[in-house]
Protein backbone atom coordinates (compact mmCIF):
# COMPACT_ATOMS: atom_id res chain seq x y z
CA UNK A 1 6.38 -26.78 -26.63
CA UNK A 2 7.41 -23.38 -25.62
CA UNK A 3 4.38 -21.80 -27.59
CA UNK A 4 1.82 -24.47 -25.87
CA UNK A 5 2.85 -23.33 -22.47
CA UNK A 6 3.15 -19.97 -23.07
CA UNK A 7 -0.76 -20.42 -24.67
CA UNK A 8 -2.07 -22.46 -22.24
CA UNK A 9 -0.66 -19.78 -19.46
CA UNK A 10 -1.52 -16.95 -21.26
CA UNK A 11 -5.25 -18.65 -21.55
CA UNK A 12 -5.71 -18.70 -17.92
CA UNK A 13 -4.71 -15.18 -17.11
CA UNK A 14 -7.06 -13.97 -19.31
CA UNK A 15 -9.66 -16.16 -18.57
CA UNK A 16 -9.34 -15.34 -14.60
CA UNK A 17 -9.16 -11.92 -15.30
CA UNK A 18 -12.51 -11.78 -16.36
CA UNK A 19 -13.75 -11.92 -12.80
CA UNK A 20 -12.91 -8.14 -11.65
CA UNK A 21 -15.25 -8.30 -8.87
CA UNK A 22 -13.35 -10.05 -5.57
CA UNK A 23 -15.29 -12.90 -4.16
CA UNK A 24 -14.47 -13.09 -0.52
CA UNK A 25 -15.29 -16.75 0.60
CA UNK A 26 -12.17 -18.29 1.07
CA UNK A 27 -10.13 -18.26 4.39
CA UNK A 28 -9.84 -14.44 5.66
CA UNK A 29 -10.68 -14.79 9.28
CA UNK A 30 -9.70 -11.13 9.91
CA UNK A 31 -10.13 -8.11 8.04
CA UNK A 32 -7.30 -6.59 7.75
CA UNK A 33 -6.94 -2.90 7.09
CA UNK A 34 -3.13 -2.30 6.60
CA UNK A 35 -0.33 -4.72 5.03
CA UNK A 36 1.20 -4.38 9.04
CA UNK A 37 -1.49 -5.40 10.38
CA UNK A 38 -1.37 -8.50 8.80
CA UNK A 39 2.56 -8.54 9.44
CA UNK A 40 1.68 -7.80 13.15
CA UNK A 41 -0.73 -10.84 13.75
CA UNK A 42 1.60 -13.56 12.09
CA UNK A 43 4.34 -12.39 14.99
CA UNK A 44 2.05 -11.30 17.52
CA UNK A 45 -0.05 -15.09 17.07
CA UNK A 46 2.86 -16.85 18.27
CA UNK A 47 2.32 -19.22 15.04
CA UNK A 48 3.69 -23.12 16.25
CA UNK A 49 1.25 -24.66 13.40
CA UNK A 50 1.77 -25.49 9.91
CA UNK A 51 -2.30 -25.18 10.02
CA UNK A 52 -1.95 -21.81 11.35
CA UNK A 53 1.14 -20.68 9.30
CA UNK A 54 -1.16 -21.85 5.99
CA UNK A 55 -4.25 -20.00 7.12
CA UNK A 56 -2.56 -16.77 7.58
CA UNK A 57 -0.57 -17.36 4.36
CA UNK A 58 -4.20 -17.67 3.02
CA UNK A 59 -4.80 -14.56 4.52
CA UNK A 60 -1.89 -12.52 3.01
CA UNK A 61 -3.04 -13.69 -0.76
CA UNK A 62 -6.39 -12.92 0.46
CA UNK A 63 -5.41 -9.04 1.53
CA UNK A 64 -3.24 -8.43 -1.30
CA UNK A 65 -5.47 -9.86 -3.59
CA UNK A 66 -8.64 -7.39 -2.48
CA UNK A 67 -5.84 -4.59 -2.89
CA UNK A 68 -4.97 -5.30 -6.10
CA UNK A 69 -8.85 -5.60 -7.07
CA UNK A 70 -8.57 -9.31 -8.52
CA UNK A 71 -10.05 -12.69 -7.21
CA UNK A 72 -8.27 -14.87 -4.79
CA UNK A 73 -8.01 -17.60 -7.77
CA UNK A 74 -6.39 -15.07 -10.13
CA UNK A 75 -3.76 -14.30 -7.08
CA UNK A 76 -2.64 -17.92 -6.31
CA UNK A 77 -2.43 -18.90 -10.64
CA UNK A 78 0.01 -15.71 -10.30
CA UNK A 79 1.90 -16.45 -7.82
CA UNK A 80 2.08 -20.06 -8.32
CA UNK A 81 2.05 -20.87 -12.09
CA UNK A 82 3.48 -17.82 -13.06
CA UNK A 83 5.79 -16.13 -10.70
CA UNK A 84 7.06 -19.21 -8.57
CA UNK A 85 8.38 -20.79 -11.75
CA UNK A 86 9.80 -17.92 -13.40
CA UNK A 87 11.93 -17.74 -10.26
CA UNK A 88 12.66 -20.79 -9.99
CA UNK A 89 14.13 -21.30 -14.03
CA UNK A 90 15.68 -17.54 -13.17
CA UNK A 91 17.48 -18.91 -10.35
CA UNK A 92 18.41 -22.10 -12.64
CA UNK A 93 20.40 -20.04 -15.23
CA UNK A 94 22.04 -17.76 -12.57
CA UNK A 95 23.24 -21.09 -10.95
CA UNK A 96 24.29 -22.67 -14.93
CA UNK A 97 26.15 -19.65 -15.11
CA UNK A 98 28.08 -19.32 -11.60
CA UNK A 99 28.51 -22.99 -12.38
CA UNK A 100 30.62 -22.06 -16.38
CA UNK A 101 32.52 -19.34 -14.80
CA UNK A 102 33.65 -21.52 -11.62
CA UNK A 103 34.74 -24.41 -13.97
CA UNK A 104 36.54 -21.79 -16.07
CA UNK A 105 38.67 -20.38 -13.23
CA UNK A 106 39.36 -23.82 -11.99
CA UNK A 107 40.81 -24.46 -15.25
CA UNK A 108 42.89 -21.49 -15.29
CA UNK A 109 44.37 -21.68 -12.03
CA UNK A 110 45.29 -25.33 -12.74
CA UNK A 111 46.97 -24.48 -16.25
């Protein structure tokens, strides 16, 4: 199962990769010129929207991905189908783990 994941992931990466040249159609309303300028107008916007918190979300994969010279589509599979569950399993096992060496020390203390 491990292998068919790891294919299927491994797939896509390569497959999006393909597209080197940035298409810029999605949902950049500004164009941004520095990484603080993009910082500046989430805190200068006075965001009270989940609308407007998602469009300048859009607009941060957007930036970073024209940085980084890949496609907005390449950007979200990594952050979302890669990264964000790599995190997520790594933050699993830490947890597992704090979990064994609480139970152990319990144990201990109550011998």
């Amino acid at each position: 199962m491990k292998k068919i994941i790891l294919l299927v992931v491994v797939g896509l990466l390569l497959n999006l990769s393909s597209y080197s040249k940035p298409k810029y159609t999605f949902f950049l309303r500004n164009d941004y010129k520095s990484s603080k300028q993009l910082f500046v107008t989430l805190s200068g916007s006075g965001t009270n929207s989940v609308r407007e918190l998602f469009f300048w979300c859009c607009d941060c994969i957007m930036y970073y991905s024209r940085v980084c010279g890949v496609t907005y589509a390449f950007m979200n599979i990594l952050l979302f189908v890669v990264l964000q569950p790599l995190l997520i399993g790594l933050f699993f096992i830490l947890w597992l783990i704090e979990r064994n060496k609480r139970k152990k020390l319990i144990k201990l203390h109550y011998r």
